[in-house]
N, C-alpha and C. Protein backbone atom coordinates (compact mmCIF):
# COMPACT_ATOMS: atom_id res chain seq x y z
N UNK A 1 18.05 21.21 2.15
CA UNK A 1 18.69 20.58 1.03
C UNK A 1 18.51 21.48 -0.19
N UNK A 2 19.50 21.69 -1.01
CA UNK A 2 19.56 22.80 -2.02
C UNK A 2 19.20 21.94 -3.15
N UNK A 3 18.41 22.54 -4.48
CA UNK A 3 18.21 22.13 -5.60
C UNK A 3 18.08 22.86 -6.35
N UNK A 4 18.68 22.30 -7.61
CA UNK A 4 18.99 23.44 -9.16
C UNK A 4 17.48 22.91 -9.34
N UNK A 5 17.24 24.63 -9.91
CA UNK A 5 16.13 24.43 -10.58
C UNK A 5 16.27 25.58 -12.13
N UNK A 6 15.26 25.29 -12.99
CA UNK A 6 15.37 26.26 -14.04
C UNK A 6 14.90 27.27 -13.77
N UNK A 7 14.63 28.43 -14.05
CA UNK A 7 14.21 29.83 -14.25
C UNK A 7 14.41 30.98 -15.33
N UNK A 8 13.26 31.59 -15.64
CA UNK A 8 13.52 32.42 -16.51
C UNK A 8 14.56 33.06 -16.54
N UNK A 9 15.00 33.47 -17.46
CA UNK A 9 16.26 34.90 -17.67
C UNK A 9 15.51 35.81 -16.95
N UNK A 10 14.28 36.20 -17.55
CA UNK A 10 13.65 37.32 -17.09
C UNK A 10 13.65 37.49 -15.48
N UNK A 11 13.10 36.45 -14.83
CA UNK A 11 13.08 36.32 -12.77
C UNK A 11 14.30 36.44 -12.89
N UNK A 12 15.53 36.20 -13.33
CA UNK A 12 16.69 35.94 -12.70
C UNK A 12 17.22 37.58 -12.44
N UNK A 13 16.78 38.36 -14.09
CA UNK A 13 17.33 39.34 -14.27
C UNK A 13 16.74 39.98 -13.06
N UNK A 14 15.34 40.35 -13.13
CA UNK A 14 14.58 40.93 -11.95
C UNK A 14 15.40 40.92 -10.54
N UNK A 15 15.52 39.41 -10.09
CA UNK A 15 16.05 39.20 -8.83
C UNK A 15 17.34 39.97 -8.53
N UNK A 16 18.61 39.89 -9.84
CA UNK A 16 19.51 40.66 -9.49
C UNK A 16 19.48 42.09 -9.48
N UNK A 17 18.87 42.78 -9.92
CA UNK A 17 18.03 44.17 -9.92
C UNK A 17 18.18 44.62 -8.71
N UNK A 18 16.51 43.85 -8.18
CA UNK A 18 16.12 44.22 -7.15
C UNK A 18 17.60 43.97 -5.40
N UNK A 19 17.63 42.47 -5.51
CA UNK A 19 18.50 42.00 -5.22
C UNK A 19 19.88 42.88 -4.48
N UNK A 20 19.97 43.33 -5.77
CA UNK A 20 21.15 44.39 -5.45
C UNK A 20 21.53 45.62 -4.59
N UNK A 21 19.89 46.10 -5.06
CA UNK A 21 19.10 47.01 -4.72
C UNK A 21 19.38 46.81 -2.47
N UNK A 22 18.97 45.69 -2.38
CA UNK A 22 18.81 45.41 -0.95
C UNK A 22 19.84 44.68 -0.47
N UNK A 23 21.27 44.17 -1.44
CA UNK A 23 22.48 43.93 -0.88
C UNK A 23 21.69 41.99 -0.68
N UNK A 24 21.05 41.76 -1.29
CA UNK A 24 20.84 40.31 -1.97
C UNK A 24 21.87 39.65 -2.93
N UNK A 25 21.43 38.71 -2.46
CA UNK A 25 22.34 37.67 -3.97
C UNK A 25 21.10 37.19 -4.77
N UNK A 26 21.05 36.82 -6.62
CA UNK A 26 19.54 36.56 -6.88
C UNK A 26 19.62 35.44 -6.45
N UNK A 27 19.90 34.26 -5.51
CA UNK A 27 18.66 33.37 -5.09
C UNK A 27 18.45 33.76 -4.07
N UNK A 28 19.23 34.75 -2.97
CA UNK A 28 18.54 35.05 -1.52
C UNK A 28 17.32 35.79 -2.09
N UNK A 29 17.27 36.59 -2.90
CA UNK A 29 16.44 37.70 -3.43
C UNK A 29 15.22 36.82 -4.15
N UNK A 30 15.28 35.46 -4.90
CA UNK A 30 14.17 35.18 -5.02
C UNK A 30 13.67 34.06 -3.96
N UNK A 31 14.67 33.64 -2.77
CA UNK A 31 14.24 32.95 -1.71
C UNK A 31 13.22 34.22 -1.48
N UNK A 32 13.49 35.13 -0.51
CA UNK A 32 12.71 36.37 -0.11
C UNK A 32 11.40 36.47 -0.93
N UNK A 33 11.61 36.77 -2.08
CA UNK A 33 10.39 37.15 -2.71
C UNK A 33 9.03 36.03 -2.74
N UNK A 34 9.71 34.34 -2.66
CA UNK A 34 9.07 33.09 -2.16
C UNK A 34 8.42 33.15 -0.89
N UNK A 35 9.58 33.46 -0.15
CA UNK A 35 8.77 33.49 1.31
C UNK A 35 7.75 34.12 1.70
N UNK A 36 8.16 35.63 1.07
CA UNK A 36 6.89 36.90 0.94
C UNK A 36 5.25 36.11 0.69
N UNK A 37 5.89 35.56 -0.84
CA UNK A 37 4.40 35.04 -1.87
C UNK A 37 3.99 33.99 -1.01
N UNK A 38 4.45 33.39 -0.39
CA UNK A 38 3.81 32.35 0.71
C UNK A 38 2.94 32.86 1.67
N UNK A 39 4.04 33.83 2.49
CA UNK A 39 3.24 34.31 3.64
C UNK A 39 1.64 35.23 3.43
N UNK A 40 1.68 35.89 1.86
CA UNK A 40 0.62 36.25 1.88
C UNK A 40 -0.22 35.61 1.40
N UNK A 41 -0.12 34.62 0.29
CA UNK A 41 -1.39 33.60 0.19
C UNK A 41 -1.68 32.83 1.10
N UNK A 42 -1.00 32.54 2.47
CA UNK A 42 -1.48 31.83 3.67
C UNK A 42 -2.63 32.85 4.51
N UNK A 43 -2.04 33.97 4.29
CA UNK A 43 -2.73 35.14 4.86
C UNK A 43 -3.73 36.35 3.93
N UNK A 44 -4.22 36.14 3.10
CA UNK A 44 -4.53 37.31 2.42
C UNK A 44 -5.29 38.37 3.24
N UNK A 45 -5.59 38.31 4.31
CA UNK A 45 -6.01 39.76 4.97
C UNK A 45 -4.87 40.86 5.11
N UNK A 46 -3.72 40.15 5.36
CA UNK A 46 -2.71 41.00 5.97
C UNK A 46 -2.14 41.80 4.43
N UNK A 47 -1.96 42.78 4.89
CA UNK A 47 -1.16 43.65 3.50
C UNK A 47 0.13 43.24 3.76
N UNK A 48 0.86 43.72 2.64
CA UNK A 48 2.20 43.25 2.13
C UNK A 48 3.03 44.11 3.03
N UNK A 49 2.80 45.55 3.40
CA UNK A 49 3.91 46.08 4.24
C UNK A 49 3.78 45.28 5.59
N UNK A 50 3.09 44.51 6.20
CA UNK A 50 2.66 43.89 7.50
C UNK A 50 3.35 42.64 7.25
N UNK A 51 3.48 42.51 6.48
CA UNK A 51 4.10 41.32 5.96
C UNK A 51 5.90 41.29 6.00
N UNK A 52 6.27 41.95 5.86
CA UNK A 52 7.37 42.84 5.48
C UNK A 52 7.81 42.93 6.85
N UNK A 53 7.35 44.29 7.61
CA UNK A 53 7.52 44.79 8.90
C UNK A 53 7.33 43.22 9.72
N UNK A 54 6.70 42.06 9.52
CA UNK A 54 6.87 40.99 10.48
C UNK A 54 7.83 40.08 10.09
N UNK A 55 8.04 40.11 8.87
CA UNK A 55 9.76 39.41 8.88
C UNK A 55 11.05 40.23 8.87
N UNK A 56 11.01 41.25 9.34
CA UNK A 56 12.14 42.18 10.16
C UNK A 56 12.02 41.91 11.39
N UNK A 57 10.82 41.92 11.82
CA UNK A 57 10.96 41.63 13.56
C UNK A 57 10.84 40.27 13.85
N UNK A 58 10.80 39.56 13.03
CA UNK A 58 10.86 37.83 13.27
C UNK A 58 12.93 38.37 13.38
N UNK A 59 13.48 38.90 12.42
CA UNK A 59 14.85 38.98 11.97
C UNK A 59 15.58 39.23 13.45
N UNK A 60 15.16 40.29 14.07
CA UNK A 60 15.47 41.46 15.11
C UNK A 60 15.43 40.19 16.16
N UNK A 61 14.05 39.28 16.63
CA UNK A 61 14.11 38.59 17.57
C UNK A 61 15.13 37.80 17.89
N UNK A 62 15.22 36.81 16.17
CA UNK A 62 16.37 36.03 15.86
C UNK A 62 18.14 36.47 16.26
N UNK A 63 18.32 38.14 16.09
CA UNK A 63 19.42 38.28 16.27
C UNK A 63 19.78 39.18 17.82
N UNK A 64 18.26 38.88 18.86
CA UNK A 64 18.62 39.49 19.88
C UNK A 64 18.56 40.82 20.34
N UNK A 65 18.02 41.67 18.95
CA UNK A 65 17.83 42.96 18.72
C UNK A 65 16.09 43.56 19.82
N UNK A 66 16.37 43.33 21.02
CA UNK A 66 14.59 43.12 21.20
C UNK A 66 14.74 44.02 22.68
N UNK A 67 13.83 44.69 23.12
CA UNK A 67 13.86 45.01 24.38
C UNK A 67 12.55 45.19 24.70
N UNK A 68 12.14 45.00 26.16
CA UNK A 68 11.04 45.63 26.96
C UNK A 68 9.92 46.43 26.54
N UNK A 69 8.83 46.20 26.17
CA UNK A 69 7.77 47.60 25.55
C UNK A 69 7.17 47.75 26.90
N UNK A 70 7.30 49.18 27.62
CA UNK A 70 6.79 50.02 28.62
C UNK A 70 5.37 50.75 28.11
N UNK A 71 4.40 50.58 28.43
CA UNK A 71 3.59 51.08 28.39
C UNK A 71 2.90 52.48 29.14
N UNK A 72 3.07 53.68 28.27
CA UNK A 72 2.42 54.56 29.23
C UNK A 72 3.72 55.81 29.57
């Protein structure tokens, strides 16, 4: 369920920045940056590129992008 919410000029500006930057729209871009700030205060051991690199391959699974790891 979607809801207006307020936000700075400033986050908004940021979001479209960056946003752009990665072919975002600013609320996908500050959805993303939410999800990020979640996943690492649930986790603070994990660094932020681990963080990152596991919601690409959560992405990859989702779209079927996946094959076999051979070992050796």
């Amino acid at each position: 369920m979607a809801k207006a919410i307020k936000l700075s000029d400033e986050l908004v500006n940021d979001a479209t920045a960056h946003g752009k930057a990665h072919h975002r729209t600013p609320p996908r871009q500050i959805e993303y940056w939410a999800r990020i700030g979640k996943i690492a205060e649930e986790n603070p051991d994990l660094p932020l590129g681990f963080v990152k690199d596991m919601l690409v391959g959560i992405e990859e699974v989702e779209l079927g992008d996946v094959s076999e790891y051979k070992y050796g």
